[in-house]
PDB file of N, CA and C in Angstrom:
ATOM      1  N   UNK A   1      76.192 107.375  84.680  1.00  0.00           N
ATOM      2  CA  UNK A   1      77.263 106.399  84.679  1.00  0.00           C
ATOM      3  C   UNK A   1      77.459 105.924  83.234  1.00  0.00           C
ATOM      4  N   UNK A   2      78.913 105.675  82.858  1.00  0.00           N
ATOM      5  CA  UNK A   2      78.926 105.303  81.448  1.00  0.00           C
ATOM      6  C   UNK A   2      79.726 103.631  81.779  1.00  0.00           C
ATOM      7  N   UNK A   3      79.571 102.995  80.394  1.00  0.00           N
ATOM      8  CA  UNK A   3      80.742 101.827  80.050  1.00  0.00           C
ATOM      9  C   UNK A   3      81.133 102.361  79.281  1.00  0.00           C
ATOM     10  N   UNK A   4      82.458 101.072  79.114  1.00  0.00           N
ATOM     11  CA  UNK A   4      83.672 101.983  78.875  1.00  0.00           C
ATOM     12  C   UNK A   4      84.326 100.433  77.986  1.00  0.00           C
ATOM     13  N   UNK A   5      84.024 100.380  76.907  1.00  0.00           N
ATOM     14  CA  UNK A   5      84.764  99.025  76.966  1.00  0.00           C
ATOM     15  C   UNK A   5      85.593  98.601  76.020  1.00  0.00           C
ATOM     16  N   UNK A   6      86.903  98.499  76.433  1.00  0.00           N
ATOM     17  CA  UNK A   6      88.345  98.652  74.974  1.00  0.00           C
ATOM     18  C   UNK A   6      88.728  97.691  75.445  1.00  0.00           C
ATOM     19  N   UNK A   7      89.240  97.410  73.720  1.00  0.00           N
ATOM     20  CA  UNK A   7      89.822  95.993  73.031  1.00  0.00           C
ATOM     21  C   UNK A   7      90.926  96.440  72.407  1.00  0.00           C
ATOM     22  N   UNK A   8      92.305  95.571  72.897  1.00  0.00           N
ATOM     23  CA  UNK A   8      93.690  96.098  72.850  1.00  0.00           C
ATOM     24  C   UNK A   8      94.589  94.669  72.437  1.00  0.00           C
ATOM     25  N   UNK A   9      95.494  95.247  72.196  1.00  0.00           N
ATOM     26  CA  UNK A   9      96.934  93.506  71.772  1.00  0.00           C
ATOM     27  C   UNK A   9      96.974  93.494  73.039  1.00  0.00           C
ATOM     28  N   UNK A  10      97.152  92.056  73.304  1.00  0.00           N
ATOM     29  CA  UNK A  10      97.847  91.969  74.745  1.00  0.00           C
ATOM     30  C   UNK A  10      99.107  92.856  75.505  1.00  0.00           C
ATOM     31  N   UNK A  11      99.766  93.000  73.911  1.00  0.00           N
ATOM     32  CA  UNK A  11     100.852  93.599  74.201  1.00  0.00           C
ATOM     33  C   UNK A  11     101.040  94.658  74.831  1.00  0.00           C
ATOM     34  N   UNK A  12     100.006  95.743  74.934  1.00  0.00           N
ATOM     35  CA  UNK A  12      99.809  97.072  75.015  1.00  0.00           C
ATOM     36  C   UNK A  12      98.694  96.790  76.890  1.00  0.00           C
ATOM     37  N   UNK A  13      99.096  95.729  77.398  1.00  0.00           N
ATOM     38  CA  UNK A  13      98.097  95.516  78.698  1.00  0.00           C
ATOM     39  C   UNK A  13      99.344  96.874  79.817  1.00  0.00           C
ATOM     40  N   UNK A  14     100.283  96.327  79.951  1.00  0.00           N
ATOM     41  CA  UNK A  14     100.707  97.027  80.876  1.00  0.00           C
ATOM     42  C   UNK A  14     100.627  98.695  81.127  1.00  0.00           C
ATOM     43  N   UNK A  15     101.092  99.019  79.465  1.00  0.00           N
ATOM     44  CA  UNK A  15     100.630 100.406  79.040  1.00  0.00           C
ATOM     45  C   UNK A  15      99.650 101.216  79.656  1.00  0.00           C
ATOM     46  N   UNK A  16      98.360 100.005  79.240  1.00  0.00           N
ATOM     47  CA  UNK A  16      96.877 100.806  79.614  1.00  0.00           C
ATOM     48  C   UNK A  16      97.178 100.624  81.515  1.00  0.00           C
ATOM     49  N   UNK A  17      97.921  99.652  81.683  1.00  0.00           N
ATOM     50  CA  UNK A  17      97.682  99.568  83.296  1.00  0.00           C
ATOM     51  C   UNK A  17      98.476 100.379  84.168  1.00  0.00           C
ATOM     52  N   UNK A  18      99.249 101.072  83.251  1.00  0.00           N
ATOM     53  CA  UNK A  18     100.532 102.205  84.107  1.00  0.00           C
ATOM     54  C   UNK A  18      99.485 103.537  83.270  1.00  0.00           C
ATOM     55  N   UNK A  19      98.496 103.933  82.609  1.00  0.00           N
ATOM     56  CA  UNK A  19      97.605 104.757  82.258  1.00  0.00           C
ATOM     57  C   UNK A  19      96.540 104.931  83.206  1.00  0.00           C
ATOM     58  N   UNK A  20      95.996 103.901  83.415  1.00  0.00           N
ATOM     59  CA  UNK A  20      95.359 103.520  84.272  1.00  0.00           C
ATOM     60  C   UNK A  20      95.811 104.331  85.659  1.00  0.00           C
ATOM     61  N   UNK A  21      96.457 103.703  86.372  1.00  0.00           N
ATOM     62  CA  UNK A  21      97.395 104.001  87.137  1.00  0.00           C
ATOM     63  C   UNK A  21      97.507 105.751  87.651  1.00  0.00           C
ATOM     64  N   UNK A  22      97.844 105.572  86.656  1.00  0.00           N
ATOM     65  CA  UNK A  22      98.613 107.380  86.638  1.00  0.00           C
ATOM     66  C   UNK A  22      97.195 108.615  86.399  1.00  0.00           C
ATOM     67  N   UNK A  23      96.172 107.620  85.910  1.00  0.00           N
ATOM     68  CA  UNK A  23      95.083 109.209  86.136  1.00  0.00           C
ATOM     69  C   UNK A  23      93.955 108.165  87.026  1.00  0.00           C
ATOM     70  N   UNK A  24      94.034 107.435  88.147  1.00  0.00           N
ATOM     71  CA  UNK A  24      93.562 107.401  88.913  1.00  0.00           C
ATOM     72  C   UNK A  24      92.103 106.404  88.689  1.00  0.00           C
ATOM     73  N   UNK A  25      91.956 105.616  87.610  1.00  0.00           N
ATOM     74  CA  UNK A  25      91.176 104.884  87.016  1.00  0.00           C
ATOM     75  C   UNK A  25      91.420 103.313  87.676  1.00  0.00           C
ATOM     76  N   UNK A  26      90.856 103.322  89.256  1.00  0.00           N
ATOM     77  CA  UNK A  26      90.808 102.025  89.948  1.00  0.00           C
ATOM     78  C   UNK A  26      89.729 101.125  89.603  1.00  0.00           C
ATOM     79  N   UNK A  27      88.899 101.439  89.442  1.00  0.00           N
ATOM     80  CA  UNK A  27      87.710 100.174  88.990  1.00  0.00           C
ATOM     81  C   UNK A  27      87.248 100.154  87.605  1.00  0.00           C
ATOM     82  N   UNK A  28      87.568  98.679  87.458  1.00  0.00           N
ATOM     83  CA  UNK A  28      87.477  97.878  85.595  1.00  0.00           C
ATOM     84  C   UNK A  28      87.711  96.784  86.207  1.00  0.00           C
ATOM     85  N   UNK A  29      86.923  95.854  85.079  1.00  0.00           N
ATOM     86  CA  UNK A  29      87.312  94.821  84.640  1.00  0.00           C
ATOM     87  C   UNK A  29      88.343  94.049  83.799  1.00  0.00           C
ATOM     88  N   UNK A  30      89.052  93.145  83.575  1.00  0.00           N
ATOM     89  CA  UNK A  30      89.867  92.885  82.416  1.00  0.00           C
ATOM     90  C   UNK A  30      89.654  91.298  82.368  1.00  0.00           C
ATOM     91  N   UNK A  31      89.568  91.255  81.061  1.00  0.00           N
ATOM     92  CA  UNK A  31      89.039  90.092  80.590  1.00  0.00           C
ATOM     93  C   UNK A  31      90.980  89.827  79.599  1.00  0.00           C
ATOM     94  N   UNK A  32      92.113  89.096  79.734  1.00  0.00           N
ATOM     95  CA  UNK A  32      93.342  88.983  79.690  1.00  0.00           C
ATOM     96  C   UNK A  32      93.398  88.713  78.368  1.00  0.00           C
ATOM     97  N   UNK A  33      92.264  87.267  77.828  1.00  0.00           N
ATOM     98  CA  UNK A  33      92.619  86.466  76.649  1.00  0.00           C
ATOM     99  C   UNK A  33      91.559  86.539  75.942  1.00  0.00           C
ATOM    100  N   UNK A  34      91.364  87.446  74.840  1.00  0.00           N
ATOM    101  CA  UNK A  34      90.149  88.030  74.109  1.00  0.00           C
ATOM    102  C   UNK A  34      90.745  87.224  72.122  1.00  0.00           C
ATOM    103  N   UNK A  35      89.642  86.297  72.277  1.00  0.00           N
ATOM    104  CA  UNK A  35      90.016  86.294  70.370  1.00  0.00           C
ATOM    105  C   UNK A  35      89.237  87.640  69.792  1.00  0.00           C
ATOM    106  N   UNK A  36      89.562  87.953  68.474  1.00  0.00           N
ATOM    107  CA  UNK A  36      89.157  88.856  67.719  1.00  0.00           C
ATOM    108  C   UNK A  36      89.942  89.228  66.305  1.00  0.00           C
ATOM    109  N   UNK A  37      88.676  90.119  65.880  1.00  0.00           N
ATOM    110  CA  UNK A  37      89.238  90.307  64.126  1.00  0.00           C
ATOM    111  C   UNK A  37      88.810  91.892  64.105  1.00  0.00           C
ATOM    112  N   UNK A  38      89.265  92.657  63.756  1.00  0.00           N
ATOM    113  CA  UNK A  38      88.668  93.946  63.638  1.00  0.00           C
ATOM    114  C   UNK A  38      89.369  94.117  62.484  1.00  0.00           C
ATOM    115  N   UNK A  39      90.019  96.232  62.525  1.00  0.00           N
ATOM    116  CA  UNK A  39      90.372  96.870  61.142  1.00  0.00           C
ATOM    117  C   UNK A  39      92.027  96.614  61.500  1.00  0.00           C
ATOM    118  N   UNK A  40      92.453  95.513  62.290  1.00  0.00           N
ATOM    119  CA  UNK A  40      94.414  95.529  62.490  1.00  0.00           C
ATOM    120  C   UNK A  40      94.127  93.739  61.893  1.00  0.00           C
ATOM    121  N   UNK A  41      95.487  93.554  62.636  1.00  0.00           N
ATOM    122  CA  UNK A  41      96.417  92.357  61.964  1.00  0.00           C
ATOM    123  C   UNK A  41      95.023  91.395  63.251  1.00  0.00           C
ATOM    124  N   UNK A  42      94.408  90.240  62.547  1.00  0.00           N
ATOM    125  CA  UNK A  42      93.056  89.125  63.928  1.00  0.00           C
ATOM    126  C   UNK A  42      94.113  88.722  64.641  1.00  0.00           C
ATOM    127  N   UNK A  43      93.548  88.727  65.575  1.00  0.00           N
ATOM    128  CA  UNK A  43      94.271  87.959  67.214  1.00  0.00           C
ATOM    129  C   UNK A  43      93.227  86.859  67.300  1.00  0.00           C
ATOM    130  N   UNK A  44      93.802  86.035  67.060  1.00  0.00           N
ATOM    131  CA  UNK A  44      92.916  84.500  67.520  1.00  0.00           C
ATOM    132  C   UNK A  44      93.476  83.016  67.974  1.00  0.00           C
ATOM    133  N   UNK A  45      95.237  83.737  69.064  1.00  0.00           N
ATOM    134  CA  UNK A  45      95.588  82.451  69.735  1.00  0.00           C
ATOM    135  C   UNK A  45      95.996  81.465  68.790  1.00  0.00           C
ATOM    136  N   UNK A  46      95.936  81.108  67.345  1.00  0.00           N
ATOM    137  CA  UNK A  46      96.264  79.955  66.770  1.00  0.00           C
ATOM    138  C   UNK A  46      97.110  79.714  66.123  1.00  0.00           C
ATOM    139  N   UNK A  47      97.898  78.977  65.425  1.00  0.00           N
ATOM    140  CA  UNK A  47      98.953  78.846  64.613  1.00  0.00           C
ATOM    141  C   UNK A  47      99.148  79.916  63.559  1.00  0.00           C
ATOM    142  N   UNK A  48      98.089  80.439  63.194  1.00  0.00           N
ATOM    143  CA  UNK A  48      98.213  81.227  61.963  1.00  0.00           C
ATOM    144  C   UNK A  48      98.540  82.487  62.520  1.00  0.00           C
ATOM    145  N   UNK A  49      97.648  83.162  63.432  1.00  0.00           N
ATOM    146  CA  UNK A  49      96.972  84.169  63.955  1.00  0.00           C
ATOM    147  C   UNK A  49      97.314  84.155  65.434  1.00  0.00           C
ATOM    148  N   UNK A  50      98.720  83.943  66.297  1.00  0.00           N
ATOM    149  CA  UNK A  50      99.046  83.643  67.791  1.00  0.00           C
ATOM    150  C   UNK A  50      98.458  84.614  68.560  1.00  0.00           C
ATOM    151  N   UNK A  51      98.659  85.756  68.560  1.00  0.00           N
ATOM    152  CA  UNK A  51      98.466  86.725  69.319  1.00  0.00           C
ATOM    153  C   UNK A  51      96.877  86.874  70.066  1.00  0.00           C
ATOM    154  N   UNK A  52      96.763  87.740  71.060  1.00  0.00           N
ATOM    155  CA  UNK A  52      95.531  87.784  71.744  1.00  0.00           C
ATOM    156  C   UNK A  52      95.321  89.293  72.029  1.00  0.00           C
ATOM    157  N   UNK A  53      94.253  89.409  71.942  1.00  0.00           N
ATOM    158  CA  UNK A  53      94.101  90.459  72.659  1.00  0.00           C
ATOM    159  C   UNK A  53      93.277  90.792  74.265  1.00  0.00           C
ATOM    160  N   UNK A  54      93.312  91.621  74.706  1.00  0.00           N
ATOM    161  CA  UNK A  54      93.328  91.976  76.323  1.00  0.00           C
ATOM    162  C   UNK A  54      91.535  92.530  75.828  1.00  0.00           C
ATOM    163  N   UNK A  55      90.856  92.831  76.823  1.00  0.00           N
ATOM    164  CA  UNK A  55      89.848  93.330  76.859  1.00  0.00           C
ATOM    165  C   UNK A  55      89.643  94.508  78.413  1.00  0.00           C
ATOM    166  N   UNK A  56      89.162  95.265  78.553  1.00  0.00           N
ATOM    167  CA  UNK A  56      88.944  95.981  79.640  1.00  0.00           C
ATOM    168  C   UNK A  56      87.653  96.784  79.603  1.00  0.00           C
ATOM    169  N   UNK A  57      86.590  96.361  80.541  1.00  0.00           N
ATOM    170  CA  UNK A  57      85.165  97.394  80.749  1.00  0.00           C
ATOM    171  C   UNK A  57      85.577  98.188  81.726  1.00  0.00           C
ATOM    172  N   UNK A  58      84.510  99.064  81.664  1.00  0.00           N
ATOM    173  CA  UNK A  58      85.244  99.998  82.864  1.00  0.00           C
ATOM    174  C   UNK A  58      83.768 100.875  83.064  1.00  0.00           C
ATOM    175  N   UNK A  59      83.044 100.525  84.194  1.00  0.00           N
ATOM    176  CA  UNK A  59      81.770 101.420  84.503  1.00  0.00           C
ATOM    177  C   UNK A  59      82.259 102.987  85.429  1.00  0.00           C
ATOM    178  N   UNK A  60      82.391 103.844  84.837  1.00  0.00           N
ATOM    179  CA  UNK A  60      82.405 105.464  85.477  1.00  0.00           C
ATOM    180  C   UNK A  60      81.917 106.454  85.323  1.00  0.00           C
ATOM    181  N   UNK A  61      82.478 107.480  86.133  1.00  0.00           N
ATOM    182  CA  UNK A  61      81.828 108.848  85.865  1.00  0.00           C
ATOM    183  C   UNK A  61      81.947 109.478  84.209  1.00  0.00           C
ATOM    184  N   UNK A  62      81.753 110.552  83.811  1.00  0.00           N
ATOM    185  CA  UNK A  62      82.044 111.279  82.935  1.00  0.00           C
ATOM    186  C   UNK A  62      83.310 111.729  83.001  1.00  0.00           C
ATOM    187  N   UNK A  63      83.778 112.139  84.095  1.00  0.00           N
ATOM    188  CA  UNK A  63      85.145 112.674  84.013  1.00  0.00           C
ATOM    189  C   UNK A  63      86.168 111.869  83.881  1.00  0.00           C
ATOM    190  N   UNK A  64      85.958 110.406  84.206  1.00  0.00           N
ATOM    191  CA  UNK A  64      87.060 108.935  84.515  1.00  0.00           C
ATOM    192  C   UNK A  64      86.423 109.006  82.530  1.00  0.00           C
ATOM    193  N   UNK A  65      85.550 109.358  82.056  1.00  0.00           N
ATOM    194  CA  UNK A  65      85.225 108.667  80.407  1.00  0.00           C
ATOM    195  C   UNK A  65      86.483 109.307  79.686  1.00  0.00           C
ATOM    196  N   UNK A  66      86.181 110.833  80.328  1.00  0.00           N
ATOM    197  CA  UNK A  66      86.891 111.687  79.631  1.00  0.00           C
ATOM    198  C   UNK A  66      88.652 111.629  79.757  1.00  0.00           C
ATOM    199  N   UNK A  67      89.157 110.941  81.205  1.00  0.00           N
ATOM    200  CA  UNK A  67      90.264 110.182  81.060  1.00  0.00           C
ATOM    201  C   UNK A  67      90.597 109.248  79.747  1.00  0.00           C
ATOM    202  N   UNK A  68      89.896 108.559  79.801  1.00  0.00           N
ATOM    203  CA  UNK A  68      90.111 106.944  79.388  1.00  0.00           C
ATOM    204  C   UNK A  68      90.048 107.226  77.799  1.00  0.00           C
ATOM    205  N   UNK A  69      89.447 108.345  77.183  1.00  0.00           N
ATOM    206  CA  UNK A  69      89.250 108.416  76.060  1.00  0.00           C
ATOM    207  C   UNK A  69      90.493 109.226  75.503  1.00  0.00           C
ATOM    208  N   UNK A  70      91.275 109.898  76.458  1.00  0.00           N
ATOM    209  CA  UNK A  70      92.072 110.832  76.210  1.00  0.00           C
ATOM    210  C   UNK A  70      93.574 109.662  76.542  1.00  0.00           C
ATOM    211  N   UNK A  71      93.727 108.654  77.163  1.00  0.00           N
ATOM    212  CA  UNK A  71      94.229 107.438  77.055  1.00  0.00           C
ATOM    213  C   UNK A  71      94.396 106.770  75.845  1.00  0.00           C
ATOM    214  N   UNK A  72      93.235 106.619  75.330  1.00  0.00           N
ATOM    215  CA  UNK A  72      92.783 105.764  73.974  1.00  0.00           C
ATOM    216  C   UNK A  72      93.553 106.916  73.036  1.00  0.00           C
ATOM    217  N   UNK A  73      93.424 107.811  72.510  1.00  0.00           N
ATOM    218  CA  UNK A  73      93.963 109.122  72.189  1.00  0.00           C
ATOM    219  C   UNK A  73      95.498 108.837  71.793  1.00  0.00           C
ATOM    220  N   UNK A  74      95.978 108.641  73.255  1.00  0.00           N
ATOM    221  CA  UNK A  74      97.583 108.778  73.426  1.00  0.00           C
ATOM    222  C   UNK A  74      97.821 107.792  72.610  1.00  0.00           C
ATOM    223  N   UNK A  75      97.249 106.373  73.260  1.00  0.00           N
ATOM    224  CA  UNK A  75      97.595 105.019  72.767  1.00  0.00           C
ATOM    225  C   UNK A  75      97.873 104.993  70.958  1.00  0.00           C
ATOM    226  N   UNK A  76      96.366 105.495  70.956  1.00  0.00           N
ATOM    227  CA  UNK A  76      96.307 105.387  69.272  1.00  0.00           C
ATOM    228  C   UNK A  76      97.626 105.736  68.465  1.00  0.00           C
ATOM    229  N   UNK A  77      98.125 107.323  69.132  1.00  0.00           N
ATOM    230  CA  UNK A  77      98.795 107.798  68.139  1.00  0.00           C
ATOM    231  C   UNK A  77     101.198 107.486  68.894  1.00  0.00           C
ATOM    232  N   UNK A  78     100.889 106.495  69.577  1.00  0.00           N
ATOM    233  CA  UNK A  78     102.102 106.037  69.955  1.00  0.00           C
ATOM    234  C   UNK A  78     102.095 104.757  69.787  1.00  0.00           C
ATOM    235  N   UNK A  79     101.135 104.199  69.724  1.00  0.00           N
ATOM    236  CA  UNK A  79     100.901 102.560  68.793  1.00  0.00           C
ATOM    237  C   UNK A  79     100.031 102.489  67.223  1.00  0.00           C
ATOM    238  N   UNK A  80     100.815 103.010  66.142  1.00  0.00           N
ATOM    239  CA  UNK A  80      99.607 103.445  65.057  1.00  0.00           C
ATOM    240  C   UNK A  80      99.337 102.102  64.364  1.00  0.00           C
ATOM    241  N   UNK A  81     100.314 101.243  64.436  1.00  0.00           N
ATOM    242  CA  UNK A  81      99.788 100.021  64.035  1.00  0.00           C
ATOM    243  C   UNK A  81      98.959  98.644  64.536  1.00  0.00           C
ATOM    244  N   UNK A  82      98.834  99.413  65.928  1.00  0.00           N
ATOM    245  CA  UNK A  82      97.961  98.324  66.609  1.00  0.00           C
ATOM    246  C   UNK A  82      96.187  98.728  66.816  1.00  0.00           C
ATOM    247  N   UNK A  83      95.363  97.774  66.958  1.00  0.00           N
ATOM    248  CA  UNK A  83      94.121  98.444  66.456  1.00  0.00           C
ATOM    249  C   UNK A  83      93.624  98.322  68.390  1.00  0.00           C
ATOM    250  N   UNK A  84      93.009  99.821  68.275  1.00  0.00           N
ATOM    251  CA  UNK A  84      92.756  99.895  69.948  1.00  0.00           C
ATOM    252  C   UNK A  84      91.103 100.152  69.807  1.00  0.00           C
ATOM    253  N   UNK A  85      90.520  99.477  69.956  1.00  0.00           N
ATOM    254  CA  UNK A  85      89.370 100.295  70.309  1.00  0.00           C
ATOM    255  C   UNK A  85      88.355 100.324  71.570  1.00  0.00           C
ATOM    256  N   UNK A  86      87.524 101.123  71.138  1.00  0.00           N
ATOM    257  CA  UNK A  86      86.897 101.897  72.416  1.00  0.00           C
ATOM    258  C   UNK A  86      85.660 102.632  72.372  1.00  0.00           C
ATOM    259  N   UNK A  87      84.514 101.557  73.052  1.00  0.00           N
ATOM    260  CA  UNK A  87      82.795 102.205  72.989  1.00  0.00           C
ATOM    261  C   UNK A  87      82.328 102.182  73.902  1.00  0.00           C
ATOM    262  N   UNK A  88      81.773 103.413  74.130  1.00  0.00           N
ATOM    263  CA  UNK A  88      81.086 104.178  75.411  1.00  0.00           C
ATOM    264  C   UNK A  88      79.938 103.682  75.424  1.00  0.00           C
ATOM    265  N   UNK A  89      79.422 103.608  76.082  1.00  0.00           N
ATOM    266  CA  UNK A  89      77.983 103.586  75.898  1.00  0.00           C
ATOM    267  C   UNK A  89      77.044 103.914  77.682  1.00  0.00           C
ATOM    268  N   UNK A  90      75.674 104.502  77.881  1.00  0.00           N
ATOM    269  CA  UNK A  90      75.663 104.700  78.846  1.00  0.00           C
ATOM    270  C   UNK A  90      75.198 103.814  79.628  1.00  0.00           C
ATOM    271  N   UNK A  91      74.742 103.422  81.026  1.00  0.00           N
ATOM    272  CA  UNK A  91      74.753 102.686  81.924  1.00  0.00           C
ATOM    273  C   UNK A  91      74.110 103.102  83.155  1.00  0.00           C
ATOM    274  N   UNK A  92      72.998 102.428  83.446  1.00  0.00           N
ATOM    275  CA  UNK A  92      72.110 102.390  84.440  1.00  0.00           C
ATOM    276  C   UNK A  92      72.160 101.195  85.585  1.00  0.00           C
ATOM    277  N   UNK A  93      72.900 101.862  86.955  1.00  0.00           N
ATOM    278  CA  UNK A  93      72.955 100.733  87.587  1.00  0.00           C
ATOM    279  C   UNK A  93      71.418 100.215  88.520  1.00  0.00           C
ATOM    280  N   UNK A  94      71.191  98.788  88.449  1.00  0.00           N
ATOM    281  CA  UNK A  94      70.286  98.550  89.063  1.00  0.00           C
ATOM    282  C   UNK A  94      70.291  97.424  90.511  1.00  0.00           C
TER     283      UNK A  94
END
């Protein structure tokens, strides 16, 4: 089992959720109102800095990884100015 866990503009929520959608990726989490600073423009809700970003984990198979990464993929290169990211890591359920 892997996690799966990408940090997106809010803007780009529906996107991932009609992605989502369309290759069959029913179970995640989404966390809506995420502050943050990475390698794009910080999202931190405030006068300076309004914007937010979305968050989404997502515990699956290898083959749902290999979706979601090929998602991240698309995203990247049809949103080049928004910063998407996305770390796998593996996962032991107990």
């Amino acid at each position: 089992m892997n996690r799966v866990e990408l940090i997106f503009s809010q803007a780009l929520e529906e996107d991932f959720a009609e992605a989502f959608r369309q290759n069959m990726i029913q179970r995640f989490t989404e966390l809506p109102a995420v502050k943050g600073q990475g390698f794009s423009t910080p999202k931190l809700g405030d006068e300076i800095w309004p914007q937010l970003n979305a968050m989404m984990i997502v515990y699956c198979s290898d083959d749902d990884e290999a979706k979601i990464e090929k998602i991240v993929a698309d995203m990247r290169k049809k949103y080049v100015t928004e910063g998407i990211a996305c770390f796998v890591s593996k996962a032991h359920e107990r």
